[in-house]
C-alpha atoms as a PDB file:
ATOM      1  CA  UNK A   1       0.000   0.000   0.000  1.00  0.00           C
ATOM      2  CA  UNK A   2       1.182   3.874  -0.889  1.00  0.00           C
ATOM      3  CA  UNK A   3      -0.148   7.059  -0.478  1.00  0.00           C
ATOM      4  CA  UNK A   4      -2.313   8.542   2.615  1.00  0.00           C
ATOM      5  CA  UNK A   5      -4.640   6.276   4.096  1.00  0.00           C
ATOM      6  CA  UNK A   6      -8.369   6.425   4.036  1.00  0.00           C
ATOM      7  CA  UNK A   7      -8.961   6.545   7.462  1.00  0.00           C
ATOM      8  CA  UNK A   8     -13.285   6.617   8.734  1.00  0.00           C
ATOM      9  CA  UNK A   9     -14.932   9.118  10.853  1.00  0.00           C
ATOM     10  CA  UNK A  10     -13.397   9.719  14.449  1.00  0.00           C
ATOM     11  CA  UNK A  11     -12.548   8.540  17.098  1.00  0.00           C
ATOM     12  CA  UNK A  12      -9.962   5.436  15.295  1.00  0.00           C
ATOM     13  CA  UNK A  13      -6.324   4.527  17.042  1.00  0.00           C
ATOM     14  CA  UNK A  14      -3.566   4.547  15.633  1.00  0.00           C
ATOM     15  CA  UNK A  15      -0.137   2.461  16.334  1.00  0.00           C
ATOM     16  CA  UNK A  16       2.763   3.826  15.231  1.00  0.00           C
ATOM     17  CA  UNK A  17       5.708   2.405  14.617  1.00  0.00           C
ATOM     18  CA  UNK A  18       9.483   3.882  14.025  1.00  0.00           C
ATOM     19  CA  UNK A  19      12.577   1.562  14.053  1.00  0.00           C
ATOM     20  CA  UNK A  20      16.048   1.841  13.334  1.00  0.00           C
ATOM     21  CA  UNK A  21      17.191  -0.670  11.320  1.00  0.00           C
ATOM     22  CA  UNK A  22      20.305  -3.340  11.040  1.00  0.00           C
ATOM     23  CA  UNK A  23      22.526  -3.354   8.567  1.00  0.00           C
ATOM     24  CA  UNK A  24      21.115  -6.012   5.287  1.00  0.00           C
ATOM     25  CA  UNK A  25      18.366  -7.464   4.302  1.00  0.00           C
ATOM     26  CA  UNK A  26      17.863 -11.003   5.309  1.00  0.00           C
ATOM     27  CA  UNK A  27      14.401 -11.172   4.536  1.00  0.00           C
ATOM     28  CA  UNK A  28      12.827  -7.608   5.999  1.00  0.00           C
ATOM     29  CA  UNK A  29      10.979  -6.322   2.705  1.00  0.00           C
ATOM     30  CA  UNK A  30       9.317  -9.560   2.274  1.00  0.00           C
ATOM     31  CA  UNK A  31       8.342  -9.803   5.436  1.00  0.00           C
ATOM     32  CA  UNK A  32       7.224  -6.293   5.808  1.00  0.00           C
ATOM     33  CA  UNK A  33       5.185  -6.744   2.426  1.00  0.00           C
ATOM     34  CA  UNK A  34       3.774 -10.074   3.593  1.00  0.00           C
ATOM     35  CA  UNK A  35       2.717  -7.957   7.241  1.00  0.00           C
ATOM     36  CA  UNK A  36       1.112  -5.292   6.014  1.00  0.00           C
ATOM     37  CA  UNK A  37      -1.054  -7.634   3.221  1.00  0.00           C
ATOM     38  CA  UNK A  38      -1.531  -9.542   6.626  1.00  0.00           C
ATOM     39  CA  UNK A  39      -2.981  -6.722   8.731  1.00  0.00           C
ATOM     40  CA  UNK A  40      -5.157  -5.725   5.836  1.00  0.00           C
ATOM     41  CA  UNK A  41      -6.926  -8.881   5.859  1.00  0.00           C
ATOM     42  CA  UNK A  42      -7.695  -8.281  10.075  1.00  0.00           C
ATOM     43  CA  UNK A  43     -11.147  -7.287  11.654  1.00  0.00           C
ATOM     44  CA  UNK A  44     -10.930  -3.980  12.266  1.00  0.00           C
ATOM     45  CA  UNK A  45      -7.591  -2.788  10.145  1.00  0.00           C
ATOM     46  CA  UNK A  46      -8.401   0.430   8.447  1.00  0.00           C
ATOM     47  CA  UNK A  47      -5.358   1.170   6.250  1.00  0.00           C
ATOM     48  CA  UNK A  48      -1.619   1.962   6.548  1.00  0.00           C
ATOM     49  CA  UNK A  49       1.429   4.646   5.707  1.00  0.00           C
ATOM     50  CA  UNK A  50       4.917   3.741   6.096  1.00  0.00           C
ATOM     51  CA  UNK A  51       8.247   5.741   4.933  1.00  0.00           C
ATOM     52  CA  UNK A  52      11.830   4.421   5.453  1.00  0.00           C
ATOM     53  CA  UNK A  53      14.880   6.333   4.910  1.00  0.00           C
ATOM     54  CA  UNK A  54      18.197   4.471   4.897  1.00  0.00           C
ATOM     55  CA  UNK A  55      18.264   4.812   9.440  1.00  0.00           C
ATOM     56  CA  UNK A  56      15.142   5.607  10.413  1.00  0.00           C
ATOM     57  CA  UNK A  57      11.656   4.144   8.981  1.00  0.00           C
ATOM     58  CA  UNK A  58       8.116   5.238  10.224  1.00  0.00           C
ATOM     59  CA  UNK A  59       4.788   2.872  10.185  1.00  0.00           C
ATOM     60  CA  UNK A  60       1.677   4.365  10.849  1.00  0.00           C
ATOM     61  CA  UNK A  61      -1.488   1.553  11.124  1.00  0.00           C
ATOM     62  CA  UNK A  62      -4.970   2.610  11.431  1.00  0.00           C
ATOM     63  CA  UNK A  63      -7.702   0.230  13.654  1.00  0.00           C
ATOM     64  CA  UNK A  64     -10.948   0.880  14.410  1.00  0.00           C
ATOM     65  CA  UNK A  65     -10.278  -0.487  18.410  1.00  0.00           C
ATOM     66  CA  UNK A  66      -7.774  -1.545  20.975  1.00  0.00           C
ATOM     67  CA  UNK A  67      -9.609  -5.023  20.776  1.00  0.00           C
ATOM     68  CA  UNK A  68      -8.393  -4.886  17.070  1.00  0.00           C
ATOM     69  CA  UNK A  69      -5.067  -3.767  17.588  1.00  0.00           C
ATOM     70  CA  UNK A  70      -4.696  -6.559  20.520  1.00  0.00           C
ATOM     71  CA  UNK A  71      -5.993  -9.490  18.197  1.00  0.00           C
ATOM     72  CA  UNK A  72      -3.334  -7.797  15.410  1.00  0.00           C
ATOM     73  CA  UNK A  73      -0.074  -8.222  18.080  1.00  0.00           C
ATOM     74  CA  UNK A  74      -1.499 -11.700  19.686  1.00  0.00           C
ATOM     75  CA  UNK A  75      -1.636 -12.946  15.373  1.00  0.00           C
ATOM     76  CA  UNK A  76       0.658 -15.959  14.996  1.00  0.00           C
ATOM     77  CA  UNK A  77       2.303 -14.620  11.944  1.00  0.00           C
ATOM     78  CA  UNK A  78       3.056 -11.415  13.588  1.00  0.00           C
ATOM     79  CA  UNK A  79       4.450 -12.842  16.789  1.00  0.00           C
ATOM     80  CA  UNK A  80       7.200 -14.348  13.977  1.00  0.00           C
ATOM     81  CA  UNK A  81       7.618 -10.997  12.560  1.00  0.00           C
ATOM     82  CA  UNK A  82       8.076  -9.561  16.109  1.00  0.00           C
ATOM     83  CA  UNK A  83      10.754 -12.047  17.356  1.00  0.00           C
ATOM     84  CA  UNK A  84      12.939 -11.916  14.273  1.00  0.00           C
ATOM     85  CA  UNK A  85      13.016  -8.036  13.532  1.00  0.00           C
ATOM     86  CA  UNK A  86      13.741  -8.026  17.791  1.00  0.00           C
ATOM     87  CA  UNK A  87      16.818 -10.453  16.671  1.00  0.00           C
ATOM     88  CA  UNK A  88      17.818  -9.346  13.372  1.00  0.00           C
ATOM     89  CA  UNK A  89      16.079  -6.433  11.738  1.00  0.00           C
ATOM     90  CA  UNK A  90      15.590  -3.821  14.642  1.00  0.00           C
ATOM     91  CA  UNK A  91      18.759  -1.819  16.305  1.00  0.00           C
ATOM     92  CA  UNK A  92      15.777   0.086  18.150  1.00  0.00           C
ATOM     93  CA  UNK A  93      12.591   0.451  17.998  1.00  0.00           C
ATOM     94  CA  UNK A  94       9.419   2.617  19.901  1.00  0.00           C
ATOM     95  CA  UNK A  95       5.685   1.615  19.674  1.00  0.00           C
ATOM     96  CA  UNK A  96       2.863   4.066  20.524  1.00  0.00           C
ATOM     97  CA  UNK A  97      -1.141   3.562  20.519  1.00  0.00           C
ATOM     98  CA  UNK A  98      -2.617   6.483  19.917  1.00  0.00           C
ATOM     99  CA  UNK A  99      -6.713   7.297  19.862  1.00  0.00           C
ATOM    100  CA  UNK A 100      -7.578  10.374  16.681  1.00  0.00           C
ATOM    101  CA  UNK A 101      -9.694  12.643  17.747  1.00  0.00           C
ATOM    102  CA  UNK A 102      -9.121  14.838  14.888  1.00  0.00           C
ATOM    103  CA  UNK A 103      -8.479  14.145  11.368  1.00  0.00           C
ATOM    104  CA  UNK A 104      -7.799  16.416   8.312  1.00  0.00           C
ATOM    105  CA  UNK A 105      -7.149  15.951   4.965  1.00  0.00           C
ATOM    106  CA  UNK A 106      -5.980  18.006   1.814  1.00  0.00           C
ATOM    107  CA  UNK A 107      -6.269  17.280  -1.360  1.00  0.00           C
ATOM    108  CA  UNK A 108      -5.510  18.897  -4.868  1.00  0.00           C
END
C-alpha cells in the first residue's frame, strides 16, 4: 500500500511504529510486504502509511479499536515478525497507541 490512508470518521487509534534498522536485508521487505497484506486482511484494520529512509523508517497503522489492535499483536504470523526483527532487523525500535480525535485531509 502507498499514499495517505483512508482513514473513517473519528474517534480510530492509531499504532505507530518507528525503528532503526540493522545493517542487510535477510528477509525484511518480504516480510514487511507479507505484514502489512496480513494486517489488511484483520477485523478492524483500516489502512496503513509507512516511509523508510536508509536509518530511520516510520509505520503508521490505522484500527478501528484496541480489541483490534490486541488481536493484530497476539496474530501468529506477527508474533514471527516480532521475534525476528527483535533479533535481526531492529537496532531500536518505539511503539505508541494512539486514539484520533481529529483528522484532516488536503487534497488537490
Amino acid at each position: 500500500m502507498s499514499g495517505i490512508a483512508k482513514t473513517p470518521q473519528l474517534p480510530y487509534y492509531a499504532v505507530i511504529f518507528t525503528s532503526q534498522r540493522t545493517e542487510g536485508n535477510r528477509g525484511y521487505g518480504e516480510m514487511a510486504e507479507k505484514m502489512v497484506e496480513l494486517a489488511s486482511e484483520q477485523k478492524g484494520f483500516l489502512g496503513v502509511e509507512s516511509a523508510r529512509d536508509n536509518d530511520l523508517g516510520i509505520t503508521v497503522s490505522y484500527w478501528e479499536s484496541l480489541d483490534a489492535i490486541k488481536n493484530w499483536k497476539e496474530n501468529a504470523a506477527h508474533k514471527v515478525a516480532q521475534e525476528r526483527g527483535k533479533k535481526e532487523w531492529y537496532k531500536s525500535f518505539a511503539l505508541r497507541v494512539c486514539k484520533v480525535e481529529r483528522d484532516n485531509f488536503f487534497e488537490m
